[in-house]
PDB file of N, CA and C in Angstrom:
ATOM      1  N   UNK A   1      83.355  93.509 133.829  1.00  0.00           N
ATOM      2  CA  UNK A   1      83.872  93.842 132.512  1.00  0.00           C
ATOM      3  C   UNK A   1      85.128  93.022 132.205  1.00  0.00           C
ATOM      4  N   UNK A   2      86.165  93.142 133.005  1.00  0.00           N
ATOM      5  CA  UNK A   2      87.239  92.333 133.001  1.00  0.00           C
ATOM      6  C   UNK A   2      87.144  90.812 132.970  1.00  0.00           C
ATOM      7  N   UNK A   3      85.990  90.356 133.355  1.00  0.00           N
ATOM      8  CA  UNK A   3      85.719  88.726 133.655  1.00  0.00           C
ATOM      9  C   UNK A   3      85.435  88.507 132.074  1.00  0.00           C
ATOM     10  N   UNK A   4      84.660  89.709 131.080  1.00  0.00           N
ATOM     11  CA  UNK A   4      83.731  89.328 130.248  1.00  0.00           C
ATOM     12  C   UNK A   4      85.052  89.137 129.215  1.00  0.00           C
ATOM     13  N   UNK A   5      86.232  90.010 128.907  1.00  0.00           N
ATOM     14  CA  UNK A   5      87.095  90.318 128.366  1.00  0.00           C
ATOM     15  C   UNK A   5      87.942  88.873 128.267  1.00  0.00           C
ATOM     16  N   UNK A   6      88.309  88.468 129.506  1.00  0.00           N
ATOM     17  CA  UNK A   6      89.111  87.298 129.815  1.00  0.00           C
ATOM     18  C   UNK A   6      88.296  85.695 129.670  1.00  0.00           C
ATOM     19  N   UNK A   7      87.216  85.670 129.782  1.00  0.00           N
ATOM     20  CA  UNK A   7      86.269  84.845 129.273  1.00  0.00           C
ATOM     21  C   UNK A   7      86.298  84.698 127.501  1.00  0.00           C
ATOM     22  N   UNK A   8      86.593  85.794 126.935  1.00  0.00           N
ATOM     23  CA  UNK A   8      86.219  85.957 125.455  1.00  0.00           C
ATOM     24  C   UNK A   8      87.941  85.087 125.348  1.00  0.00           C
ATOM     25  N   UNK A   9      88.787  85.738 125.564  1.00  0.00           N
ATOM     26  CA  UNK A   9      89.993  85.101 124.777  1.00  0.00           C
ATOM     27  C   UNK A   9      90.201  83.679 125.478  1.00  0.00           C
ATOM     28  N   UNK A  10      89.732  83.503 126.459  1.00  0.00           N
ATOM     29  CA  UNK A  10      90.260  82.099 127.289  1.00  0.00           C
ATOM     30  C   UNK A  10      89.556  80.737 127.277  1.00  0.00           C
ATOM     31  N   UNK A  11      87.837  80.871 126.452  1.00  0.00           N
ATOM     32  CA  UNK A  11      87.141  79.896 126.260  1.00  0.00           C
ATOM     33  C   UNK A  11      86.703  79.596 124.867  1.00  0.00           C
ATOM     34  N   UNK A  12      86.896  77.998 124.782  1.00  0.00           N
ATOM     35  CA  UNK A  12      86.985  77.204 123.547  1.00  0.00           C
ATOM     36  C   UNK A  12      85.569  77.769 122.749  1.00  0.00           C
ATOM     37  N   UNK A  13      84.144  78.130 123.524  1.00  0.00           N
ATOM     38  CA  UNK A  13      83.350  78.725 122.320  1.00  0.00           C
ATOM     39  C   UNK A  13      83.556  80.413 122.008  1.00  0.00           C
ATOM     40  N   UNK A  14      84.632  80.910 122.410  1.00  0.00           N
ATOM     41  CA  UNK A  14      84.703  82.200 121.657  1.00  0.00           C
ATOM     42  C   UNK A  14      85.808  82.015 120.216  1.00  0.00           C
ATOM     43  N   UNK A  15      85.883  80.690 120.204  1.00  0.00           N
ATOM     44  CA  UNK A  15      86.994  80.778 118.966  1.00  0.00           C
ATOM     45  C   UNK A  15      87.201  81.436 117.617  1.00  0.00           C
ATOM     46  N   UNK A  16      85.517  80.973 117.381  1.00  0.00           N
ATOM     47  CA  UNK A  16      85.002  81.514 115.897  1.00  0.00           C
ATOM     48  C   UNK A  16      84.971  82.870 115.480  1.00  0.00           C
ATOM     49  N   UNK A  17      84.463  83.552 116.793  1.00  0.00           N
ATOM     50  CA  UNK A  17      84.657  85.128 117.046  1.00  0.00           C
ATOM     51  C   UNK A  17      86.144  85.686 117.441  1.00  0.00           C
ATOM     52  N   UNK A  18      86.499  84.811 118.025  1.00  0.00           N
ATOM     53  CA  UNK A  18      88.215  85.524 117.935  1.00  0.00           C
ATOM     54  C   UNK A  18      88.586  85.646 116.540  1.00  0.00           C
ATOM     55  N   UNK A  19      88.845  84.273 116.439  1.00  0.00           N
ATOM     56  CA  UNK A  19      89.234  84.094 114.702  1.00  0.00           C
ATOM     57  C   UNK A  19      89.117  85.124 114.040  1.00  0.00           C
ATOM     58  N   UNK A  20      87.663  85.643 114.000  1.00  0.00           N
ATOM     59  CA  UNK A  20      86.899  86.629 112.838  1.00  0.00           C
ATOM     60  C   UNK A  20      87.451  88.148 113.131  1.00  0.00           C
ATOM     61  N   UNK A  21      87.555  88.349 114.916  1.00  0.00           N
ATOM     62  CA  UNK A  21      87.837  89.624 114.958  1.00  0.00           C
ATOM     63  C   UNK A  21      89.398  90.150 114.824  1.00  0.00           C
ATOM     64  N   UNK A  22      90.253  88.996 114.746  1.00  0.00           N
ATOM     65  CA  UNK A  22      91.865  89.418 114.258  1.00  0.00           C
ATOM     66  C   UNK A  22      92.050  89.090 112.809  1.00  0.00           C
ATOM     67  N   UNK A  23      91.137  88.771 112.644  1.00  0.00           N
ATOM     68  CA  UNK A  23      91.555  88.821 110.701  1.00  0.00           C
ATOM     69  C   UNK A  23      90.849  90.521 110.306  1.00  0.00           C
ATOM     70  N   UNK A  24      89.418  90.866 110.969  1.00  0.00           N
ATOM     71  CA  UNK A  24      88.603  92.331 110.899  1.00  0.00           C
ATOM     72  C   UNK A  24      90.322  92.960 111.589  1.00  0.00           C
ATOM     73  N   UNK A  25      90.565  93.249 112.354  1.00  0.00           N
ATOM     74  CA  UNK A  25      92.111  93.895 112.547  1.00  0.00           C
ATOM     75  C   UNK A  25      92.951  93.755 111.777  1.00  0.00           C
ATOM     76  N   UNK A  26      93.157  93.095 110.646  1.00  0.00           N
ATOM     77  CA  UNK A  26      94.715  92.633 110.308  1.00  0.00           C
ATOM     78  C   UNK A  26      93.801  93.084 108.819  1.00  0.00           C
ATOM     79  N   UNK A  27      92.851  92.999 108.914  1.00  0.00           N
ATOM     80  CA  UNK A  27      92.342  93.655 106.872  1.00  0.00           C
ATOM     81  C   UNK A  27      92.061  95.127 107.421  1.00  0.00           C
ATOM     82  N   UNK A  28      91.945  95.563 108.892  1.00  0.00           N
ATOM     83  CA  UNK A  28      91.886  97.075 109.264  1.00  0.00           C
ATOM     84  C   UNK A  28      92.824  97.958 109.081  1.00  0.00           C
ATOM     85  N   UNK A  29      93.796  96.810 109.685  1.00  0.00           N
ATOM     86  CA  UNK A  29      95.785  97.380 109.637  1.00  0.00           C
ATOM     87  C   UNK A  29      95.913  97.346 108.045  1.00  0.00           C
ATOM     88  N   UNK A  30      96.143  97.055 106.973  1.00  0.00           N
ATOM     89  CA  UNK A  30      96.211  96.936 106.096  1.00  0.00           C
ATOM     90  C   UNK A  30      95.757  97.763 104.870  1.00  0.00           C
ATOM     91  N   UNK A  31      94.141  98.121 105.151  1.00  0.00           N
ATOM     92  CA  UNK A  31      93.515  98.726 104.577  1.00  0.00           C
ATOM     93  C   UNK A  31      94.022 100.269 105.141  1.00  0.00           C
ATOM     94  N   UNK A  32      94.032 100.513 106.296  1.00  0.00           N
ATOM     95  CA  UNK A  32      94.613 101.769 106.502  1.00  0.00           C
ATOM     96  C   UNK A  32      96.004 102.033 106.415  1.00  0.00           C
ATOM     97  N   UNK A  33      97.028 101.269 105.577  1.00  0.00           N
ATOM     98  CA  UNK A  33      98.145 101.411 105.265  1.00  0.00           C
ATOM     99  C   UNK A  33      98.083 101.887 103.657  1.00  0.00           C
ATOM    100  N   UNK A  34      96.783 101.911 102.848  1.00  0.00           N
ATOM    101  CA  UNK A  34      96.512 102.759 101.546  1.00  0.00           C
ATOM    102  C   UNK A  34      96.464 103.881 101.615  1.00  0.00           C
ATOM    103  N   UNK A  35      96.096 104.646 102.925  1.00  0.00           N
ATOM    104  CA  UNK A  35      95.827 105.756 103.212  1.00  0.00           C
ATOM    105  C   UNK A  35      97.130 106.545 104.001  1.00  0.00           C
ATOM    106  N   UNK A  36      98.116 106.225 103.814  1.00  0.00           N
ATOM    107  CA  UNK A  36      98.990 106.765 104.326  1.00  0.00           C
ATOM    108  C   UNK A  36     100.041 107.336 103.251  1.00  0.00           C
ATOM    109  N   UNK A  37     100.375 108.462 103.317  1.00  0.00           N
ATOM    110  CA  UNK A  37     101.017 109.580 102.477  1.00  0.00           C
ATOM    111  C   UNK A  37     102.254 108.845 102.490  1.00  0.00           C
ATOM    112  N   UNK A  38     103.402 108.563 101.098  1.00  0.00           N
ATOM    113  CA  UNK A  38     104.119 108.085 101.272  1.00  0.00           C
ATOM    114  C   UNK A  38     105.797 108.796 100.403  1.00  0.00           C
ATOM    115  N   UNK A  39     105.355 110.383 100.167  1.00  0.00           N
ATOM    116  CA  UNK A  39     105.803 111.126  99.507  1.00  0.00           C
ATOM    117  C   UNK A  39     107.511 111.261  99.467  1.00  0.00           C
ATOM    118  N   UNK A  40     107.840 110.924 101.419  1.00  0.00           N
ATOM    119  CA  UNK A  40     108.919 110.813 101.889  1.00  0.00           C
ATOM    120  C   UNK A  40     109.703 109.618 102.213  1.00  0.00           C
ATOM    121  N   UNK A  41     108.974 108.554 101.256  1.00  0.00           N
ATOM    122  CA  UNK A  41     109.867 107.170 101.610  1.00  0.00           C
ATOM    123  C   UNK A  41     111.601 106.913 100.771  1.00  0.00           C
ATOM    124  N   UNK A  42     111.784 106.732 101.900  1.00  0.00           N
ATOM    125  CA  UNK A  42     113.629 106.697 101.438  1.00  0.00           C
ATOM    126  C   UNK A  42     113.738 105.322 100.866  1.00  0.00           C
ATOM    127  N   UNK A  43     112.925 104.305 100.913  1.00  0.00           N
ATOM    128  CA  UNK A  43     113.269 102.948 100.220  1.00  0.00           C
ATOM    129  C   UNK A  43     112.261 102.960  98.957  1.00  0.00           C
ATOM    130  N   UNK A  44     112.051 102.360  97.902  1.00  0.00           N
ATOM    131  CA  UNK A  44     111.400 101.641  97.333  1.00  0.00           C
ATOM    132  C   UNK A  44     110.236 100.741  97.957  1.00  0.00           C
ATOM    133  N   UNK A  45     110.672  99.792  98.547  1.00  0.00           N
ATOM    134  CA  UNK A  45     109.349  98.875  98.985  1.00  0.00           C
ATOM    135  C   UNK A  45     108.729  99.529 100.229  1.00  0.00           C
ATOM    136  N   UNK A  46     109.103 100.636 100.586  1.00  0.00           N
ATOM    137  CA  UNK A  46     108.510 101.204 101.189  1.00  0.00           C
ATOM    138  C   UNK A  46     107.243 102.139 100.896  1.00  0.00           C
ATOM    139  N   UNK A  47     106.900 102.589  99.395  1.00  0.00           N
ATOM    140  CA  UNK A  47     105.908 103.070  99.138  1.00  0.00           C
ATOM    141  C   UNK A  47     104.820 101.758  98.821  1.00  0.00           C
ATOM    142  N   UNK A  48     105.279 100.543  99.041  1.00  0.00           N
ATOM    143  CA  UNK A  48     104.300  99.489  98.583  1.00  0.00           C
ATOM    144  C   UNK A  48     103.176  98.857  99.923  1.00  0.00           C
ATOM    145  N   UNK A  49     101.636  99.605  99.693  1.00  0.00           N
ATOM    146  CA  UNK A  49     101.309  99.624 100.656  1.00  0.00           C
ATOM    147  C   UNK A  49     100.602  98.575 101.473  1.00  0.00           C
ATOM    148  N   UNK A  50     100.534  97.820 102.340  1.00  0.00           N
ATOM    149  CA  UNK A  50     100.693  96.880 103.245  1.00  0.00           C
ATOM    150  C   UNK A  50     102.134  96.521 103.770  1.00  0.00           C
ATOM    151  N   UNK A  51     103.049  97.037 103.084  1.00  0.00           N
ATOM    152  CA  UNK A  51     104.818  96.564 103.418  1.00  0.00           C
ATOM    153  C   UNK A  51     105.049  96.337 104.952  1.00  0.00           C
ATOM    154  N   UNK A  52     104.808  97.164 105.783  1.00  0.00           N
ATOM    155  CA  UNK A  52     104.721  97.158 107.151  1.00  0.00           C
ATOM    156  C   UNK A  52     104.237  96.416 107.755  1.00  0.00           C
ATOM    157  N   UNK A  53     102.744  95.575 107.143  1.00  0.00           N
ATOM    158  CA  UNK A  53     102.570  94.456 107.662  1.00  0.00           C
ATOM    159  C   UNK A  53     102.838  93.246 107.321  1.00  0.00           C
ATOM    160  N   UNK A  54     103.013  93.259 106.206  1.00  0.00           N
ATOM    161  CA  UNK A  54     103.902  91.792 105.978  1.00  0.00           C
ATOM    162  C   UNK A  54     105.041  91.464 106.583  1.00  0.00           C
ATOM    163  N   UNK A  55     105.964  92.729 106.347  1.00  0.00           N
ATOM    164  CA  UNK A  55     107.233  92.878 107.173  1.00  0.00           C
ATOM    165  C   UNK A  55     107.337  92.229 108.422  1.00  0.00           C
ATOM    166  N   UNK A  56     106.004  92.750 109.096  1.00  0.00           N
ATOM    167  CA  UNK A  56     106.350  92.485 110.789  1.00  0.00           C
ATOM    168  C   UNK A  56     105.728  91.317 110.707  1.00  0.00           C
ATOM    169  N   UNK A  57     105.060  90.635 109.696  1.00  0.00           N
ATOM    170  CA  UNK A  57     104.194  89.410 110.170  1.00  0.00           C
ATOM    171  C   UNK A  57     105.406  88.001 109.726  1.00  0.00           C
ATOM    172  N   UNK A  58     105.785  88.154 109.022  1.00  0.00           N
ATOM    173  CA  UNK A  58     107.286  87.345 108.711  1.00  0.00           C
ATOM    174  C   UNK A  58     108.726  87.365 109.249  1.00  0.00           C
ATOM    175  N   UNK A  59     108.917  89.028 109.827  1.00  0.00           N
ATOM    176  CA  UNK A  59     109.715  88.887 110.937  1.00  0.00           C
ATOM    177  C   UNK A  59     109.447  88.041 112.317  1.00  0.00           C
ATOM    178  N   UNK A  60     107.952  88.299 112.861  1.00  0.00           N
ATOM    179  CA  UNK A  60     107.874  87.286 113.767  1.00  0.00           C
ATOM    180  C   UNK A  60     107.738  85.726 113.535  1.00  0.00           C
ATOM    181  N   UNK A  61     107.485  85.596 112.282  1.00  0.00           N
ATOM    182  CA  UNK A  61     107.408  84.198 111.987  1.00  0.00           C
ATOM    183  C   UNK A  61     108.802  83.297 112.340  1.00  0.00           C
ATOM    184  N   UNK A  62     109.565  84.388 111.163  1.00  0.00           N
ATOM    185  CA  UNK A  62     110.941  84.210 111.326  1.00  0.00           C
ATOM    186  C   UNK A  62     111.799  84.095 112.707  1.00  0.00           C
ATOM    187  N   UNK A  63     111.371  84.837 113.504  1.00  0.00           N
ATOM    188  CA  UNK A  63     111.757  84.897 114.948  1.00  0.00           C
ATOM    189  C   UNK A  63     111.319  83.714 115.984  1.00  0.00           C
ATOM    190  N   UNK A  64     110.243  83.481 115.498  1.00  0.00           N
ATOM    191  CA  UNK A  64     109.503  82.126 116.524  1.00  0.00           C
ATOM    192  C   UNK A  64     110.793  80.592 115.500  1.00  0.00           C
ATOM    193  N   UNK A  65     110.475  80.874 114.188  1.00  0.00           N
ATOM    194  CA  UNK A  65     111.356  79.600 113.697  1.00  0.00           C
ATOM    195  C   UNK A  65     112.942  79.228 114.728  1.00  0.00           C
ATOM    196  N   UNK A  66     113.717  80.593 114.150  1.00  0.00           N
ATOM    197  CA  UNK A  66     114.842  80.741 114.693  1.00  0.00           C
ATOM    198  C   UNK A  66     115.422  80.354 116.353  1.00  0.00           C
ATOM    199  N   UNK A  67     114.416  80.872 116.806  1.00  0.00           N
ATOM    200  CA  UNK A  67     114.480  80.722 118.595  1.00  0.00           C
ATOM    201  C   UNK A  67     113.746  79.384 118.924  1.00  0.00           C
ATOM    202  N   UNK A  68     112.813  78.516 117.944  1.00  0.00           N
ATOM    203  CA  UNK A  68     112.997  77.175 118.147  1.00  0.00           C
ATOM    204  C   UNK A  68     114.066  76.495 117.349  1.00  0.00           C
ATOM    205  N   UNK A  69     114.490  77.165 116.540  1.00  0.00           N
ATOM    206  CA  UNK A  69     115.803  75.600 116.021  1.00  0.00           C
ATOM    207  C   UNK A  69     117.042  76.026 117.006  1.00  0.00           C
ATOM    208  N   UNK A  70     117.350  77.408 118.002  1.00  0.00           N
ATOM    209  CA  UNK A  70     118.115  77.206 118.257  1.00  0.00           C
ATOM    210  C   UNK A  70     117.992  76.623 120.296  1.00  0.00           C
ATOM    211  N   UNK A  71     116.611  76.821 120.421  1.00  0.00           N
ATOM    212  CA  UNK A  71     116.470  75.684 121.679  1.00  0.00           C
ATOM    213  C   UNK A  71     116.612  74.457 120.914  1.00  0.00           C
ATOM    214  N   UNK A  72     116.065  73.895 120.126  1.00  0.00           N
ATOM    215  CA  UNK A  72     115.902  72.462 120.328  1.00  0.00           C
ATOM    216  C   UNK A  72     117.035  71.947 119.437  1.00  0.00           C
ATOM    217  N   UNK A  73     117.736  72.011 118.305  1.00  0.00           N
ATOM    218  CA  UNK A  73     118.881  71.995 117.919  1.00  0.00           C
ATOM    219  C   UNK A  73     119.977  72.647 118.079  1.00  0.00           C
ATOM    220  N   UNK A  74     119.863  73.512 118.957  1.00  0.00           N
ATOM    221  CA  UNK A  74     121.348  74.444 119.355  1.00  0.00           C
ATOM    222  C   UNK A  74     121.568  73.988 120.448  1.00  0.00           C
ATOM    223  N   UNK A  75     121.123  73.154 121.376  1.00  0.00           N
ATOM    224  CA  UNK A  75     120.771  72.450 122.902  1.00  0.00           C
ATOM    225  C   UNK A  75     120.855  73.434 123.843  1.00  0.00           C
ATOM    226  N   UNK A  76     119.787  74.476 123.555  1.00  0.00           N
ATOM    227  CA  UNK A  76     119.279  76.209 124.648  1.00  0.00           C
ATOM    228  C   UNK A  76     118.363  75.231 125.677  1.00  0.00           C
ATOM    229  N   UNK A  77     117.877  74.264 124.756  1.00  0.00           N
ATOM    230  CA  UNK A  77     116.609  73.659 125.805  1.00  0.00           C
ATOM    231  C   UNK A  77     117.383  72.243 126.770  1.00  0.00           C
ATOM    232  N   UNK A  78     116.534  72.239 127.792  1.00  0.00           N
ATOM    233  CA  UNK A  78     116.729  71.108 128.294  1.00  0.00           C
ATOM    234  C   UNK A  78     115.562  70.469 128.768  1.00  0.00           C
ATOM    235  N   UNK A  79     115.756  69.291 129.059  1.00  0.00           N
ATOM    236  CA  UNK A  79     114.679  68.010 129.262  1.00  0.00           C
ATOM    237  C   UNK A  79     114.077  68.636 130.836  1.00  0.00           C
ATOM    238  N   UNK A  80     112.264  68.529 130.853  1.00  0.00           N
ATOM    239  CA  UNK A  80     112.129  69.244 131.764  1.00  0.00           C
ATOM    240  C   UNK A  80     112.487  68.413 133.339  1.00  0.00           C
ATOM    241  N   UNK A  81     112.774  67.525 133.193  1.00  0.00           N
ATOM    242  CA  UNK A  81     113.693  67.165 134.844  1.00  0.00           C
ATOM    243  C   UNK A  81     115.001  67.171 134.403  1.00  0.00           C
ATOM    244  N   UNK A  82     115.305  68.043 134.253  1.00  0.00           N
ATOM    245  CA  UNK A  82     117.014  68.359 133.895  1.00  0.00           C
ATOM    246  C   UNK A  82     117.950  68.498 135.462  1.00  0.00           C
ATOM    247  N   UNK A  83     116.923  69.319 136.239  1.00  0.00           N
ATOM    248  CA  UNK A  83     117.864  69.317 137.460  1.00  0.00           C
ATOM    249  C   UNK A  83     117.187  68.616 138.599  1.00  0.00           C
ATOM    250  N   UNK A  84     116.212  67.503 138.395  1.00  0.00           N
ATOM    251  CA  UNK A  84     116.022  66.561 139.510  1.00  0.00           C
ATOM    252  C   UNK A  84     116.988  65.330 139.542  1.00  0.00           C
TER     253      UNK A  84
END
């Protein structure tokens, strides 16, 4: 079972089916964010429903940008024979 699992995400012909089954998740996440009672939201864009996932999908965007400009222009990174 575990071989079949690790085979699916780790080889170049399961791509098409990966592809397909995190977009079926991400219109799952989404679609079940209409269905959520929003009677008690203390913000505004918080009754706007998908907010939660955009949110987190641009925070990590934002997070991968940031933590590369500050390795490779903040000099976090170094050249990989740095200490030979």
């Amino acid at each position: 079972m575990i071989k079949r699992v690790v085979n699916f995400f780790g080889d170049e012909e399961y791509t098409i089916q990966r592809r397909r089954l995190f977009y079926l998740l991400l219109f799952l996440v989404v679609a079940a964010d209409f269905f959520v009672p929003r009677e008690h939201a203390e913000y505004p864009w918080h009754r706007l429903p998908g907010w939660s996932a955009v949110y987190g999908f641009v925070s990590c965007v934002l997070l991968i940008f940031v933590s590369k400009f500050l390795g490779h222009q903040g000099g976090l990174m170094r050249r990989e024979d740095y200490y030979d």
